[in-house]
Protein backbone atom coordinates (compact mmCIF):
# COMPACT_ATOMS: atom_id res chain seq x y z
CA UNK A 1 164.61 246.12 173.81
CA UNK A 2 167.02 249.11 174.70
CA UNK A 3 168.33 249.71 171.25
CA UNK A 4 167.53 252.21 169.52
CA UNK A 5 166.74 252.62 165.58
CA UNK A 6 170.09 254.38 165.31
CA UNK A 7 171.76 252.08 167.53
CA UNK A 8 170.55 249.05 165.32
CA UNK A 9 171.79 250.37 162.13
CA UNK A 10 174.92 251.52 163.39
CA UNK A 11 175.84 247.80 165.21
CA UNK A 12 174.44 246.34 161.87
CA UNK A 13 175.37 248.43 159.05
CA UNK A 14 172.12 249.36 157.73
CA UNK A 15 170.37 246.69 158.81
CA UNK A 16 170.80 242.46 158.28
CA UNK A 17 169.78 243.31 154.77
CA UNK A 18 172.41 246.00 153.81
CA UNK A 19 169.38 248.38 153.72
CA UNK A 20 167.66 249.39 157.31
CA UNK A 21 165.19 246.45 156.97
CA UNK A 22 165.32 242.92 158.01
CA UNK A 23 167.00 240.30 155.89
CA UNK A 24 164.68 237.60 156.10
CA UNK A 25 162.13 236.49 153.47
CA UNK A 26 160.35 233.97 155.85
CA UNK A 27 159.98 234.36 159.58
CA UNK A 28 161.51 230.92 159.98
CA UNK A 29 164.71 232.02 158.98
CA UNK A 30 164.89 235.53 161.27
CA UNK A 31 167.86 235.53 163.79
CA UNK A 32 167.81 237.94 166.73
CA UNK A 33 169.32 240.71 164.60
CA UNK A 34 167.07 240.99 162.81
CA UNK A 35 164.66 241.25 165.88
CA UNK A 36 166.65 243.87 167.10
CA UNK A 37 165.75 246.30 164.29
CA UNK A 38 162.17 245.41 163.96
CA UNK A 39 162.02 245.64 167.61
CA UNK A 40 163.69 249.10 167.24
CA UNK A 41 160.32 250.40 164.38
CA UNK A 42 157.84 248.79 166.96
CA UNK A 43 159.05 251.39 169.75
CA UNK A 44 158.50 253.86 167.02
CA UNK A 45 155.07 252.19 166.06
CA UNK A 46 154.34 252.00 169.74
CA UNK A 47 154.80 255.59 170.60
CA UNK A 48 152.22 256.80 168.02
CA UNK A 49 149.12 254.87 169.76
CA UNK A 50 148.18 257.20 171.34
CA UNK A 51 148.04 259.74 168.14
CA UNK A 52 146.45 256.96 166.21
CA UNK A 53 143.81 256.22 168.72
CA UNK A 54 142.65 260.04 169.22
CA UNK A 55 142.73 260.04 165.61
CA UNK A 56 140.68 257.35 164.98
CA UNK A 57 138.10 259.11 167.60
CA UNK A 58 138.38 261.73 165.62
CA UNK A 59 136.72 260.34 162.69
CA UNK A 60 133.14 259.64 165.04
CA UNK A 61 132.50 263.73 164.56
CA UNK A 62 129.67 264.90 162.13
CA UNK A 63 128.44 260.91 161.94
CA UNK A 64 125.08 261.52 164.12
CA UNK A 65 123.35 257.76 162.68
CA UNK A 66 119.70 259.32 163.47
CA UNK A 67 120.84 260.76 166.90
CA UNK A 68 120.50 264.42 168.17
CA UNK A 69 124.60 264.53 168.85
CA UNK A 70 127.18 263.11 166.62
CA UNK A 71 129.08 260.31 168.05
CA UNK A 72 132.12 262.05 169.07
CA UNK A 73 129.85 264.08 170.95
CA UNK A 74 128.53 261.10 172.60
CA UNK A 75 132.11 259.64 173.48
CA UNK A 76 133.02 262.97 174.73
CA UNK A 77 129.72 263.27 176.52
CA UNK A 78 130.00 260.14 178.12
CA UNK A 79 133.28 260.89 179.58
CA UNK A 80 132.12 263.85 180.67
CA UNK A 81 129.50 262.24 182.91
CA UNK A 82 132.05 260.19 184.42
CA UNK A 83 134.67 262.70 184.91
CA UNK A 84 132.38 264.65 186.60
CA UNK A 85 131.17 261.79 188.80
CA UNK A 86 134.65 262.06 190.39
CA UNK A 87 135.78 258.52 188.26
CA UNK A 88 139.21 257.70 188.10
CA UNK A 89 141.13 258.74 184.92
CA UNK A 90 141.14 254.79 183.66
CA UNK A 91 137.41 254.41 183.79
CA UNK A 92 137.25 258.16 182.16
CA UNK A 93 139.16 257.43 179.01
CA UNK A 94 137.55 253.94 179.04
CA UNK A 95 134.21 256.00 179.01
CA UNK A 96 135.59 258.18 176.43
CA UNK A 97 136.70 255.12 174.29
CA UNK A 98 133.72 252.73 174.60
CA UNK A 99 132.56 253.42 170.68
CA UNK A 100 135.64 254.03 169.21
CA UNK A 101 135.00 251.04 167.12
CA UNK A 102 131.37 252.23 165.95
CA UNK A 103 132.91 252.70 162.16
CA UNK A 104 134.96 249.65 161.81
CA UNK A 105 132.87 247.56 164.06
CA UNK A 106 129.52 248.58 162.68
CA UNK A 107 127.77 244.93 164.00
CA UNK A 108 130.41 244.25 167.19
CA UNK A 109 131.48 248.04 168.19
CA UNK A 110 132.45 247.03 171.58
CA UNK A 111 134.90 244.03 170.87
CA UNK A 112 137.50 246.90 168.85
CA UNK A 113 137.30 249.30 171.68
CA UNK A 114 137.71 247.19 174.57
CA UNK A 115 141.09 245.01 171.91
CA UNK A 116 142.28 248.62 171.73
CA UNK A 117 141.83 248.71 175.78
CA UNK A 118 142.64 245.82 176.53
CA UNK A 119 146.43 245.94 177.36
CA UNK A 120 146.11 249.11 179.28
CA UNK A 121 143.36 248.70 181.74
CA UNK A 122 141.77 246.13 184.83
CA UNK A 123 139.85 243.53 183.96
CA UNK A 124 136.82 244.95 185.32
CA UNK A 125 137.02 247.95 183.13
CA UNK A 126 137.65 246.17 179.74
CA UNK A 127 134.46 243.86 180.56
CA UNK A 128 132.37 246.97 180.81
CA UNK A 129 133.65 247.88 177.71
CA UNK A 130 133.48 244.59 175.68
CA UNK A 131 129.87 244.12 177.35
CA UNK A 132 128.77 247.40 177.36
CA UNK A 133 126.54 247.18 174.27
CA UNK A 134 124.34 243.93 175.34
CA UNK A 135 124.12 246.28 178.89
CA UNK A 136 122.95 249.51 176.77
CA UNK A 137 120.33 247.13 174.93
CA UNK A 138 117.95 247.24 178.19
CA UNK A 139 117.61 250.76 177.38
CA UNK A 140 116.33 250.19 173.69
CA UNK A 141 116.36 246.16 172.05
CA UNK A 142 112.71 245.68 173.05
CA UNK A 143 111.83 248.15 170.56
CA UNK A 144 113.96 246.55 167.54
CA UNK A 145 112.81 243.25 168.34
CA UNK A 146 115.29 242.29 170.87
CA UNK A 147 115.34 241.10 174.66
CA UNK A 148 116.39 244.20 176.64
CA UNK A 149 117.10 241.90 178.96
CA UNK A 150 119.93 239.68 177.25
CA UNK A 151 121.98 241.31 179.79
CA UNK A 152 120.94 238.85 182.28
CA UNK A 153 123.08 236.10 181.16
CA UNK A 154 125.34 237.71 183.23
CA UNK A 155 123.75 238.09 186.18
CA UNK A 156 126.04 235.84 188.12
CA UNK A 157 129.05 237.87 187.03
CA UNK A 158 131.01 240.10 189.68
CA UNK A 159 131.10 243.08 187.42
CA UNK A 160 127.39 242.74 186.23
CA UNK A 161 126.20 246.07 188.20
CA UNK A 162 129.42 248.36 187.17
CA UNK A 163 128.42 247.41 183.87
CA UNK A 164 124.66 248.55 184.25
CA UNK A 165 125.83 251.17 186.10
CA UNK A 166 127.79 252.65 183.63
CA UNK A 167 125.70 252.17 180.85
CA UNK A 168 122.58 253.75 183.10
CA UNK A 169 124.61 256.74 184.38
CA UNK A 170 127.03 257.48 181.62
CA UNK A 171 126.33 256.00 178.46
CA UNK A 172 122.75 255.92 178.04
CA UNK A 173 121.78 259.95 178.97
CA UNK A 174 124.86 260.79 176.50
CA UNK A 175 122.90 262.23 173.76
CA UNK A 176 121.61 265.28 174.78
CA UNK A 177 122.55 268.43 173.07
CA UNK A 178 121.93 271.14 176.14
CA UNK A 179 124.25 268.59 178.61
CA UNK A 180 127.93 269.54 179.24
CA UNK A 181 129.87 268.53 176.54
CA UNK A 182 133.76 268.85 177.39
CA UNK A 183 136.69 268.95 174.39
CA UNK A 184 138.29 266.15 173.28
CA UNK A 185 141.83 268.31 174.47
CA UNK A 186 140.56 268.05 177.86
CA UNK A 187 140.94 264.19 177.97
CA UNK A 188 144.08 264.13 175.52
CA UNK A 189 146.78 263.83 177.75
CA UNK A 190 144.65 261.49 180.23
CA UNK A 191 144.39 258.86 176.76
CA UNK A 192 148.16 259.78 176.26
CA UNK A 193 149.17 258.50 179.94
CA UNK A 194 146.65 255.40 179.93
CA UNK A 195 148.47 254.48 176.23
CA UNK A 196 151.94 255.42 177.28
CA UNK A 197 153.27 251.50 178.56
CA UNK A 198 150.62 248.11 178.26
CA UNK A 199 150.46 246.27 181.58
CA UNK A 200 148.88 243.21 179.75
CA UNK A 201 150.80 241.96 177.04
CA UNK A 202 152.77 238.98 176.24
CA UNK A 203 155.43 241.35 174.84
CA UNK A 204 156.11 243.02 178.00
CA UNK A 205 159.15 240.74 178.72
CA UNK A 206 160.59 241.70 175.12
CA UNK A 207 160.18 245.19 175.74
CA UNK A 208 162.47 245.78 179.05
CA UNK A 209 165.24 247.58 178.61
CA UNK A 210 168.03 245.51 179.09
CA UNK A 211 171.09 247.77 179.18
């Protein structure tokens, strides 16, 4: 969509309602103007992700759940690792990302990080993500009454040792206090690039610009 907000209310008045919105009550009834002016907030909506997502980040500091660091500290720890393992910049904010969901998603934390993820990064690296917790389990469910080794229903899988492998290099020695910890500014504008344009989406063809 190459309009822009100003565009849209200037080729439609204020908008098919007389007033900058839509005019239509039920999406049945929408016509492609009115598209054209929602599609017009979306870029808007679009353009803040990446604010939104830091910010939701954000809200992991001072929340420690029994742990030695908070876990913001932990996210930021964990990307840390990997950064420093000479990862690329995908699989660093990925690392930086993997709890983001730990507030919302108190019982499935790793399905809201890797939804958030999933339009911006390989397959490979939004399975770690989505799988990461039954991975991190090894490390701790036979002491809560679990099988640490759940993780072997995916033995087969071609991704099954990245997935340890990130969970046994980055994620599970990221909660110690004396490690490098480095500031969330430091991977800011790597989260802004990776959340700057989807690659997998099934509005990608709707949002070409088509002047």
């Amino acid at each position: 969509m190459s309009s822009t907000l100003e565009d849209v209310r200037e080729a439609a008045g204020d908008g098919a309602a007389g007033d900058g919105h839509a005019g239509f009550t039920d999406m049945a009834k929408s016509t492609r103007a009115d598209w054209e002016i929602i599609g017009a907030h979306f870029k808007q909506l679009a353009a803040g992700l990446p604010d939104r997502v830091l910010g939701e980040l954000g809200k992991l500091a001072g929340d420690y759940g029994g742990m030695r660091i908070d876990r913001l500290q932990h996210s930021l720890q964990t990307a840390t690792r990997a950064h420093r393992d000479g990862r690329d910049e995908e699989y660093v904010v990925c690392a930086l990302l993997h709890d983001m969901g730990d507030l919302l998603g108190t019982f499935n934390h790793p399905d809201i990080a890797a939804a958030v993820l999933k339009p911006f990064v390989s397959e490979k690296n939004h399975w770690i993500v989505e799988k990461h917790g039954i991975f991190q389990g090894y490390y701790f469910f036979h002491h809560i009454g679990l099988d640490r080794n759940m993780r072997d229903q995916f033995r087969d899988h071609p991704w099954f040792e990245a997935t340890a492998e990130f969970c046994e290099k980055y994620d599970s020695p990221a909660f110690d206090p004396e490690a490098e910890i480095m500031p969330l500014s430091a991977f800011e504008p790597m989260v802004r690039r990776l959340f700057a344009a989807p690659r997998n989406s099934i509005y990608l063809d709707a949002m070409q610009d088509r002047s």
